[in-house]
N, C-alpha and C. Protein backbone atom coordinates (compact mmCIF):
# COMPACT_ATOMS: atom_id res chain seq x y z
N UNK A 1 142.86 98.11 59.46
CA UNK A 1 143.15 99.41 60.02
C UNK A 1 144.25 100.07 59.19
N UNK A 2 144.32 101.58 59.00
CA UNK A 2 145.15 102.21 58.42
C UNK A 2 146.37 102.04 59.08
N UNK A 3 147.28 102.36 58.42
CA UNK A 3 148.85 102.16 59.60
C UNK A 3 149.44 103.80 59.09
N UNK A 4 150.61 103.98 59.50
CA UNK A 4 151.43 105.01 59.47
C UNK A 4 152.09 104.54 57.74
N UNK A 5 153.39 104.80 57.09
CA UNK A 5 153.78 104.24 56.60
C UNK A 5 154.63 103.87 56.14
N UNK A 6 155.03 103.13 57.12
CA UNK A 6 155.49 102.19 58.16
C UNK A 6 155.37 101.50 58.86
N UNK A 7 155.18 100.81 59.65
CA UNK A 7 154.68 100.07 60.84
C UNK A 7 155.94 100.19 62.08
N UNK A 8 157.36 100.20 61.70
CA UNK A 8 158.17 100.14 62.13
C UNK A 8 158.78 101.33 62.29
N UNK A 9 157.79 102.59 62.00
CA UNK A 9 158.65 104.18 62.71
C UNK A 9 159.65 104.17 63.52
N UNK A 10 160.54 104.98 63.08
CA UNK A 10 161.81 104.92 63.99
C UNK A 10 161.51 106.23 64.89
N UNK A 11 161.88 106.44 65.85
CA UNK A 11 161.90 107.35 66.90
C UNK A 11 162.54 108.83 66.27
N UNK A 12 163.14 108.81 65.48
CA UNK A 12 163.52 110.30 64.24
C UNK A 12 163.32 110.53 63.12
N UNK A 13 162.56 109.47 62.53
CA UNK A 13 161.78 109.27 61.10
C UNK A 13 160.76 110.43 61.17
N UNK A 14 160.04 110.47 62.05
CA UNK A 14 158.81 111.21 62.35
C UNK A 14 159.24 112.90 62.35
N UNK A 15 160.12 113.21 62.63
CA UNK A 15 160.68 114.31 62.56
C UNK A 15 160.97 114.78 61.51
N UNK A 16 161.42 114.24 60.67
CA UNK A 16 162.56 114.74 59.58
C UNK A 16 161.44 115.33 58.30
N UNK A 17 161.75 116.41 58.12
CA UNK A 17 161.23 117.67 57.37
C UNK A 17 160.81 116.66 55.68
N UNK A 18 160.38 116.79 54.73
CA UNK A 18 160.26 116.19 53.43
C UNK A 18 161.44 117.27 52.92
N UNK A 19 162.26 116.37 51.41
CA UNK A 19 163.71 117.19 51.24
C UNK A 19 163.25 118.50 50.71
N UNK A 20 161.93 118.89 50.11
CA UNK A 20 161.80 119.99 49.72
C UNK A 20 161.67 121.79 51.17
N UNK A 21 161.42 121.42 52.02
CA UNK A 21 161.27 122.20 53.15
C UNK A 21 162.13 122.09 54.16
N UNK A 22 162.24 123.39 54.57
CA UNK A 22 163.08 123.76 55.52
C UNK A 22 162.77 123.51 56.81
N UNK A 23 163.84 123.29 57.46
CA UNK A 23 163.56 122.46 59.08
C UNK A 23 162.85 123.76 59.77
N UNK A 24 162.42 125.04 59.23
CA UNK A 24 161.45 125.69 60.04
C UNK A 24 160.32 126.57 59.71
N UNK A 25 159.96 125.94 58.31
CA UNK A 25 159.47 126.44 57.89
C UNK A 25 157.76 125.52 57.93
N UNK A 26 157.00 125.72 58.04
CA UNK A 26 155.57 124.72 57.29
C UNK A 26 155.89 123.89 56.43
N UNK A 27 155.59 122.65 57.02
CA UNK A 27 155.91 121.55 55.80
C UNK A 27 154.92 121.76 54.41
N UNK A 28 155.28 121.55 53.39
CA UNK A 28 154.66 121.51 52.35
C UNK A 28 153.10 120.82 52.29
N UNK A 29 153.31 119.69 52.91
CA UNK A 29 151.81 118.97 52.82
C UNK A 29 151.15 118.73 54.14
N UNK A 30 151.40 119.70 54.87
CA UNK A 30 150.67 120.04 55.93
C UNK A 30 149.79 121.16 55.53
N UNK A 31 148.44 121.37 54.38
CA UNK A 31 148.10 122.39 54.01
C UNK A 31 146.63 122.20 54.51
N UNK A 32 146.00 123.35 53.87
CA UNK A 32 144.48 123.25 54.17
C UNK A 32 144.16 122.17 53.82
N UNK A 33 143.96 121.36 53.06
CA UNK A 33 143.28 120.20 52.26
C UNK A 33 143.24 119.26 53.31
N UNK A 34 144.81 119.08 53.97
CA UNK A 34 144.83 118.15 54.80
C UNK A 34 144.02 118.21 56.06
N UNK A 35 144.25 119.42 56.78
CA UNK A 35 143.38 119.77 57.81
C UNK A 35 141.80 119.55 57.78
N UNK A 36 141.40 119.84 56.55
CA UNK A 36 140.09 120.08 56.19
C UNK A 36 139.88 118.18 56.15
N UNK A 37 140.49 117.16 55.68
CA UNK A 37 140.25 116.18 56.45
C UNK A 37 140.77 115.52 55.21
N UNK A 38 142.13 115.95 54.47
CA UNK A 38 142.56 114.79 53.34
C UNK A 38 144.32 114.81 53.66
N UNK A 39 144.84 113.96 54.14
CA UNK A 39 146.10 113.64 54.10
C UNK A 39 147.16 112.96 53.02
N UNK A 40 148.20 112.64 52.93
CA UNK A 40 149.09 112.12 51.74
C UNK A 40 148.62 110.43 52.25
N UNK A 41 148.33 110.43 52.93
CA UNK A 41 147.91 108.68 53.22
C UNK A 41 146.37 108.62 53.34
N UNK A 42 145.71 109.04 53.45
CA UNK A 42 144.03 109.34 53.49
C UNK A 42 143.46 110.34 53.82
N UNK A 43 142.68 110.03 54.83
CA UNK A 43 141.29 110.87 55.77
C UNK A 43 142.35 110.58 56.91
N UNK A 44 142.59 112.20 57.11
CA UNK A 44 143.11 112.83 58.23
C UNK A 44 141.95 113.05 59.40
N UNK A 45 142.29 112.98 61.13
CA UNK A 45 141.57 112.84 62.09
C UNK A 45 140.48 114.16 61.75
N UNK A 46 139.09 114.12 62.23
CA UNK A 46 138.23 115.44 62.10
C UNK A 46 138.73 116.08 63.50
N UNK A 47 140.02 116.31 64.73
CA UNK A 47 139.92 116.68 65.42
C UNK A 47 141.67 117.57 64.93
N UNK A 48 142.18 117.39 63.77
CA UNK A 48 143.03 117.90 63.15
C UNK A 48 143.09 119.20 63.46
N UNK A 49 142.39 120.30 62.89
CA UNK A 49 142.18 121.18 62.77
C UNK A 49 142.76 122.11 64.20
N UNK A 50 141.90 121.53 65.04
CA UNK A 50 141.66 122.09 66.25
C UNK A 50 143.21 121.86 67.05
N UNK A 51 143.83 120.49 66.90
CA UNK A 51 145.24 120.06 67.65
C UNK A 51 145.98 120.83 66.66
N UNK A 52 145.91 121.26 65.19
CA UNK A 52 146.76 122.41 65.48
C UNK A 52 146.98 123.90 65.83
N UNK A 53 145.65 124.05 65.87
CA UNK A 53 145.65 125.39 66.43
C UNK A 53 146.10 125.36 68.02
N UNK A 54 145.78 124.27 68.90
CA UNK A 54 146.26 124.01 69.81
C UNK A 54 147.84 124.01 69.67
N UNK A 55 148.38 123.55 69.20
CA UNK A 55 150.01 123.76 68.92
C UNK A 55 150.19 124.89 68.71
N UNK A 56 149.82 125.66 68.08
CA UNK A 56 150.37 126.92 67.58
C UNK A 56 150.30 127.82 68.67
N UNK A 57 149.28 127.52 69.50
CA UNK A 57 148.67 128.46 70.72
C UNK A 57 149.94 128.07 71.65
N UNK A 58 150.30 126.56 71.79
CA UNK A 58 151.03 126.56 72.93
C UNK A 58 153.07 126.50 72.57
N UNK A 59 153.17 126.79 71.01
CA UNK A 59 154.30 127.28 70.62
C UNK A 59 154.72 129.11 70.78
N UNK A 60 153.08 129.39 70.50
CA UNK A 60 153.32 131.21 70.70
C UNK A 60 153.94 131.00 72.12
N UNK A 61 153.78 130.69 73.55
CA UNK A 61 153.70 130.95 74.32
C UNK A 61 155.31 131.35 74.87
N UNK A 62 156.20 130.66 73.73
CA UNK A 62 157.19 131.21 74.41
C UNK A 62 158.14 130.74 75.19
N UNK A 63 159.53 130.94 75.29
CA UNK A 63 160.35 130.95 76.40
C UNK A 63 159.87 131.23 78.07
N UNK A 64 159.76 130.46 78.79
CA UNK A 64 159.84 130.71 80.64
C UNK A 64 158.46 130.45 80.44
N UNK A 65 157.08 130.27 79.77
CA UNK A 65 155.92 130.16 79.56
C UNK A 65 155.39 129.49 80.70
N UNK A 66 156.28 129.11 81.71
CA UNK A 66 155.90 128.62 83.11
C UNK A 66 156.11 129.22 84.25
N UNK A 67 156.94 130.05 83.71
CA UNK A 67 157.67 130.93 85.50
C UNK A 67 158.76 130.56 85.54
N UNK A 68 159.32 129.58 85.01
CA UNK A 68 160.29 128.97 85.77
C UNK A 68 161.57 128.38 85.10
N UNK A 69 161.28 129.56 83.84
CA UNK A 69 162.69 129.10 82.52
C UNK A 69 162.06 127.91 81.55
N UNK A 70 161.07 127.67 81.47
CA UNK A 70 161.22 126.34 80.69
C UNK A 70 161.31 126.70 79.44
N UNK A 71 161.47 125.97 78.58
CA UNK A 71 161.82 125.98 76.80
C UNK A 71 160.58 126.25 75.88
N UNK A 72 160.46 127.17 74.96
CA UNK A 72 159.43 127.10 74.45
C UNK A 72 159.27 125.96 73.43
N UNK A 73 158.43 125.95 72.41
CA UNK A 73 157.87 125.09 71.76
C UNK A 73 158.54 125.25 70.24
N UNK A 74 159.28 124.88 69.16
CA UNK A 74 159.81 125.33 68.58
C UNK A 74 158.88 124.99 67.39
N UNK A 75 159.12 126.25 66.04
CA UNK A 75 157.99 125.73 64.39
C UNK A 75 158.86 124.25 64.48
N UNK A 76 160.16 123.74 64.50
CA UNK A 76 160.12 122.74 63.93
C UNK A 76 159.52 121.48 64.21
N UNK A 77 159.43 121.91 65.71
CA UNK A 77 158.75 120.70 66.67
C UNK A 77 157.55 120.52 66.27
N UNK A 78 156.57 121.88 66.13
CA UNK A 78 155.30 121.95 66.27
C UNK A 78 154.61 121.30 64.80
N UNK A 79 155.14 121.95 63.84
CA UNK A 79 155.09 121.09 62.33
C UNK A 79 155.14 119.91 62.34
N UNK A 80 156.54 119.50 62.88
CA UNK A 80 156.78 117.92 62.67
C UNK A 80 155.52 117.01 63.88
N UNK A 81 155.19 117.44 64.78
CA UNK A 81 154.02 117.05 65.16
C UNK A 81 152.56 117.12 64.92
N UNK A 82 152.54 117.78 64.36
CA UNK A 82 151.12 117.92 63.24
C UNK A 82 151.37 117.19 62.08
N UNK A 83 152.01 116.98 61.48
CA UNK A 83 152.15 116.36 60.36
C UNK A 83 151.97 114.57 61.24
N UNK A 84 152.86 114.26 62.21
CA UNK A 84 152.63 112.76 62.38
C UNK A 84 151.06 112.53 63.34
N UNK A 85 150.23 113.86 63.76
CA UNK A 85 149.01 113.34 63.83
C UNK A 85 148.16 113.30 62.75
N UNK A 86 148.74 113.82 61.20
CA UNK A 86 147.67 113.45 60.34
C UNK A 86 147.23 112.74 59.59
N UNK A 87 148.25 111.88 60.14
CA UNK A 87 147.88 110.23 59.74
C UNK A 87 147.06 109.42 59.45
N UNK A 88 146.25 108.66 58.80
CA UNK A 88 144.70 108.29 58.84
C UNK A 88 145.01 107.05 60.29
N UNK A 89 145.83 106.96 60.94
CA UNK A 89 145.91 105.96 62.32
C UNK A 89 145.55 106.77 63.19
N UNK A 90 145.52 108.11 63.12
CA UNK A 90 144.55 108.90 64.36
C UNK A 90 143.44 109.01 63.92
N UNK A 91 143.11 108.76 62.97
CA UNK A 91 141.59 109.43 62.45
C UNK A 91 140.46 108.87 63.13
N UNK A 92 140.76 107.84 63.84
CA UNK A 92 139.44 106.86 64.43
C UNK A 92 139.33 107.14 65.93
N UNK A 93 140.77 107.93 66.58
CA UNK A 93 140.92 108.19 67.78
C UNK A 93 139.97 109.57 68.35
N UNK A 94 139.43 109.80 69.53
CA UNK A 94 139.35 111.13 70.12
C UNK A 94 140.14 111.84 70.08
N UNK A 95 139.57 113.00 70.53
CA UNK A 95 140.48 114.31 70.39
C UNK A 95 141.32 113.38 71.60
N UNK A 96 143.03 114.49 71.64
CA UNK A 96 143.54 113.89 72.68
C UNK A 96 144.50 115.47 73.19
N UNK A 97 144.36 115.05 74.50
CA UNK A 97 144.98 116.04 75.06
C UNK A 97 146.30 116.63 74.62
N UNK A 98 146.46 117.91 74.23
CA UNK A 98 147.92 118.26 73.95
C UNK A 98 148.55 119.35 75.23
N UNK A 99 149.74 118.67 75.59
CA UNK A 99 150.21 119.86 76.71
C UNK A 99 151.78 120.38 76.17
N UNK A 100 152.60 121.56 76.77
CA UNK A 100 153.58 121.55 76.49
C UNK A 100 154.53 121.08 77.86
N UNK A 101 155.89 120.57 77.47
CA UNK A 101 156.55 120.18 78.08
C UNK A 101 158.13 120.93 78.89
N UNK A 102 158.32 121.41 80.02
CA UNK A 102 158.87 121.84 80.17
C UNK A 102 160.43 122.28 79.58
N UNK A 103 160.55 121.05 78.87
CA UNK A 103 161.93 121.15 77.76
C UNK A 103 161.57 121.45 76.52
N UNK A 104 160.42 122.12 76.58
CA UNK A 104 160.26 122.40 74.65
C UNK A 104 159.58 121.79 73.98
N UNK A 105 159.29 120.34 74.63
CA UNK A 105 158.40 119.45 73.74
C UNK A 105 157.21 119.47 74.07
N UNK A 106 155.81 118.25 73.04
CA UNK A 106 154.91 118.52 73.58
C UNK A 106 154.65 117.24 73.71
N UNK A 107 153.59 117.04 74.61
CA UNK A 107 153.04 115.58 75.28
C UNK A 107 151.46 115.61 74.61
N UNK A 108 151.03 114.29 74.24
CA UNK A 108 149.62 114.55 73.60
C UNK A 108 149.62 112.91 73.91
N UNK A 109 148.55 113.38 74.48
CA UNK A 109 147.26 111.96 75.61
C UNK A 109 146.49 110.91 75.09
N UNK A 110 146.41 110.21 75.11
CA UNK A 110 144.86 109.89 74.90
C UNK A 110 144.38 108.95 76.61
N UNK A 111 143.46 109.35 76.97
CA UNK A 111 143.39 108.57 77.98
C UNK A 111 141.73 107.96 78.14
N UNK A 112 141.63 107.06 77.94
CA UNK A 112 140.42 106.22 77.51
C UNK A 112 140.13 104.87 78.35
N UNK A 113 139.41 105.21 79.46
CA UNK A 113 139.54 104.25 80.35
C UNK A 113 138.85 102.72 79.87
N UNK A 114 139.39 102.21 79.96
CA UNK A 114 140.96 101.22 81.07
C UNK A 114 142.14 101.70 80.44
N UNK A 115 142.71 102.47 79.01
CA UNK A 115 143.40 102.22 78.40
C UNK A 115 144.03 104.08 78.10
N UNK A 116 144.91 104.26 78.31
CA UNK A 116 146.15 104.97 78.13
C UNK A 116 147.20 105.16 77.45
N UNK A 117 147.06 106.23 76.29
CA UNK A 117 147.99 106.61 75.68
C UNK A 117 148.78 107.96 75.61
N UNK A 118 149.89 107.92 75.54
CA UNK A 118 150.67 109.26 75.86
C UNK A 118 151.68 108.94 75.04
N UNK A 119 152.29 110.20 74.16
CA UNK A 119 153.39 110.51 73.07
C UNK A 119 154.09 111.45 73.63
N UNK A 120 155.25 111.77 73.77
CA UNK A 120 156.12 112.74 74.25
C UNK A 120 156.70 113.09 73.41
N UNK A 121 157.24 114.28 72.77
CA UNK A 121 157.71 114.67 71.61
C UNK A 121 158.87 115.42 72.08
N UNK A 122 160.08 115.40 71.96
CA UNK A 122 161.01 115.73 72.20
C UNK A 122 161.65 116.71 71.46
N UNK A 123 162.40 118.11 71.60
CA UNK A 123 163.10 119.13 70.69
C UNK A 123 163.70 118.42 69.85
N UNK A 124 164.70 117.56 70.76
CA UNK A 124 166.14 116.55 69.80
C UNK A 124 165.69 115.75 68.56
N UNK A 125 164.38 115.54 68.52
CA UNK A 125 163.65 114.14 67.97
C UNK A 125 163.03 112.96 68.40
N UNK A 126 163.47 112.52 69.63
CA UNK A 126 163.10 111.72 70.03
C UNK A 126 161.33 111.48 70.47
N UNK A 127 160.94 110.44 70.55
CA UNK A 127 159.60 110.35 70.89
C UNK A 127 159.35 109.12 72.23
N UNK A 128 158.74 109.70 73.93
CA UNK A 128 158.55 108.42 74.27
C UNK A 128 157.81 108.28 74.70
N UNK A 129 156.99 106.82 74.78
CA UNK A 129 155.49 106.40 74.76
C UNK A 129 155.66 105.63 76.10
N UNK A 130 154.27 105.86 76.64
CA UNK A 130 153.39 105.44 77.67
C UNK A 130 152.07 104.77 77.19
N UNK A 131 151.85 103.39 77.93
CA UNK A 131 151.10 102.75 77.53
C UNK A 131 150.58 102.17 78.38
N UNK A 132 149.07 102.17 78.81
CA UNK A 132 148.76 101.14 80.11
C UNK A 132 147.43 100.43 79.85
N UNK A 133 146.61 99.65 80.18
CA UNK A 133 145.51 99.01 80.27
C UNK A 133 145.15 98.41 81.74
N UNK A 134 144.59 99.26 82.45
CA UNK A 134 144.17 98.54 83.77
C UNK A 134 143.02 97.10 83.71
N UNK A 135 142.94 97.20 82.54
CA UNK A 135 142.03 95.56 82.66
C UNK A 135 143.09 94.50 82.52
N UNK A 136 143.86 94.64 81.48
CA UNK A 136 144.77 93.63 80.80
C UNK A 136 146.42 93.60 81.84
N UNK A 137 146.24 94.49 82.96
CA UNK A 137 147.59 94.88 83.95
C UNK A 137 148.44 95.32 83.28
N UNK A 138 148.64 95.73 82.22
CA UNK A 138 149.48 96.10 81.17
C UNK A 138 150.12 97.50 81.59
N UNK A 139 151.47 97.81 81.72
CA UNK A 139 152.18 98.95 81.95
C UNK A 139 153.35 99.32 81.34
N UNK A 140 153.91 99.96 79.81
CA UNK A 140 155.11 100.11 79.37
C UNK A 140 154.97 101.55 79.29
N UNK A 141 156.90 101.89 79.35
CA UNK A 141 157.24 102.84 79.13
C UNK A 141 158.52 102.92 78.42
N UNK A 142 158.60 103.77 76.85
CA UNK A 142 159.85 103.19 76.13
C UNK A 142 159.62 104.34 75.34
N UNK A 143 160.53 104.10 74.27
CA UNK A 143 161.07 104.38 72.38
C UNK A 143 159.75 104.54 71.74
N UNK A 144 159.38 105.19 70.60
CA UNK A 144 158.18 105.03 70.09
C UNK A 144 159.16 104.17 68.81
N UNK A 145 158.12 102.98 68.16
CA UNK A 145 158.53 101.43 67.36
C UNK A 145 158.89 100.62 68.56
N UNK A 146 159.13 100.77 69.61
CA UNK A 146 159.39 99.38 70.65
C UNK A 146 158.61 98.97 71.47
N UNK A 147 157.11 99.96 71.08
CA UNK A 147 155.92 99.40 72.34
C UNK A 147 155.37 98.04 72.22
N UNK A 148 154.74 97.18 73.36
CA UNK A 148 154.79 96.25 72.97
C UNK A 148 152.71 95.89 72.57
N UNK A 149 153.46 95.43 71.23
CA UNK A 149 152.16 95.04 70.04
C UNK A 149 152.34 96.03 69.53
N UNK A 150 152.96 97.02 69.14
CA UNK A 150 153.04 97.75 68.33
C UNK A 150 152.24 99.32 68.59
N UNK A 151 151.94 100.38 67.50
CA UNK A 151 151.65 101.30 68.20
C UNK A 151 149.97 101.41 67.52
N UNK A 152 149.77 100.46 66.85
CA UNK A 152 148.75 100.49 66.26
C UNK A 152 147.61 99.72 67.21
N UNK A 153 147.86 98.60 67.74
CA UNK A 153 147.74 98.10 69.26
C UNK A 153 146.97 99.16 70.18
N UNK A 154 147.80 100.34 70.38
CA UNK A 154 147.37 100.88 71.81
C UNK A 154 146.40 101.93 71.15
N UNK A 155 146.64 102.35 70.15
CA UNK A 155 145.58 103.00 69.25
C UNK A 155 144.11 103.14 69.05
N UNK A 156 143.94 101.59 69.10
CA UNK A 156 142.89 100.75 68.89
C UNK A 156 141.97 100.87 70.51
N UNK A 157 143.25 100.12 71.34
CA UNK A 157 142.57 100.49 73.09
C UNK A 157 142.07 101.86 72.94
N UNK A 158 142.81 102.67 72.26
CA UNK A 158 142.00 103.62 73.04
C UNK A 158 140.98 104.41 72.41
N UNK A 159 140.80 103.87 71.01
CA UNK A 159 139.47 103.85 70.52
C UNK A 159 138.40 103.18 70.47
N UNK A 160 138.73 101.89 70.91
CA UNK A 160 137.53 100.51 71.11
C UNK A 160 137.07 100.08 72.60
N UNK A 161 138.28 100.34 73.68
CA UNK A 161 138.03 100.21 74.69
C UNK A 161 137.11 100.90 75.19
């Protein structure tokens, strides 16, 4: 299986801009090529395309985009999360749900029964993962690099399961 590259992502690795681009600008190798289905590590997911237009849709939306004050979605957030789904480690996955999060961040799903995955993406950087398997009783909630078996593990559930 493809991995990230890394295996051991740190929870703000995933964030951090390449030194040539600006923390709000479009990352450099987040371009058509990639979308169209070629990444700096392989074959980017065929559901690419679409999760970012989904981001972009739910970054336009804005400040209070709920009624109720919440934070909008920021370019730096939204970039730096497109770029770590174009990984060839999503490429084998379903589309997966993307929502925004009342603090600015965005949450993106996969939920594949018995097996459950969820990424939380945080303004600050941070990332935290949800992980479950109702066959295996399996239930964590943590750090993204501290899930347990790794994140390549729940990946798999929720493409094979």
């Amino acid at each position: 299986m493809t991995t990230l590259r890394d295996t051991t992502t740190s929870s703000q690795e995933w964030y951090m801009p390449a030194a040539s681009e600006s923390a709000y600008s479009p990352p450099a190798y987040v371009s058509y090529l990639q979308i169209a289905g070629r990444s700096e590590w392989g074959t980017a997911p065929s559901w690419l395309q679409d999760a970012a237009e989904r981001i972009r849709y739910l970054q336009s939306l804005g400040e209070g985009w709920d009624g109720y004050g919440s934070s909008g979605v920021s370019p730096r957030l939204a970039n730096a999360v497109v770029r770590f789904l174009s990984a060839p480690l999503w490429a084998s996955t379903p589309r997966p749900r993307i929502v925004p999060t009342s603090r600015g961040g965005l949450a993106v799903e996969w939920r594949v029964p018995p097996a459950t995955l969820e990424l939380e993406f945080d303004p600050q950087g941070s990332v935290d993962v949800y992980v479950s398997d109702t066959s295996a009783g399996i239930e964590w909630e943590g750090n993204l690099g501290e899930e347990p078996g790794g994140l390549e593990q729940w990946v798999w559930r929720v493409t094979h399961d």
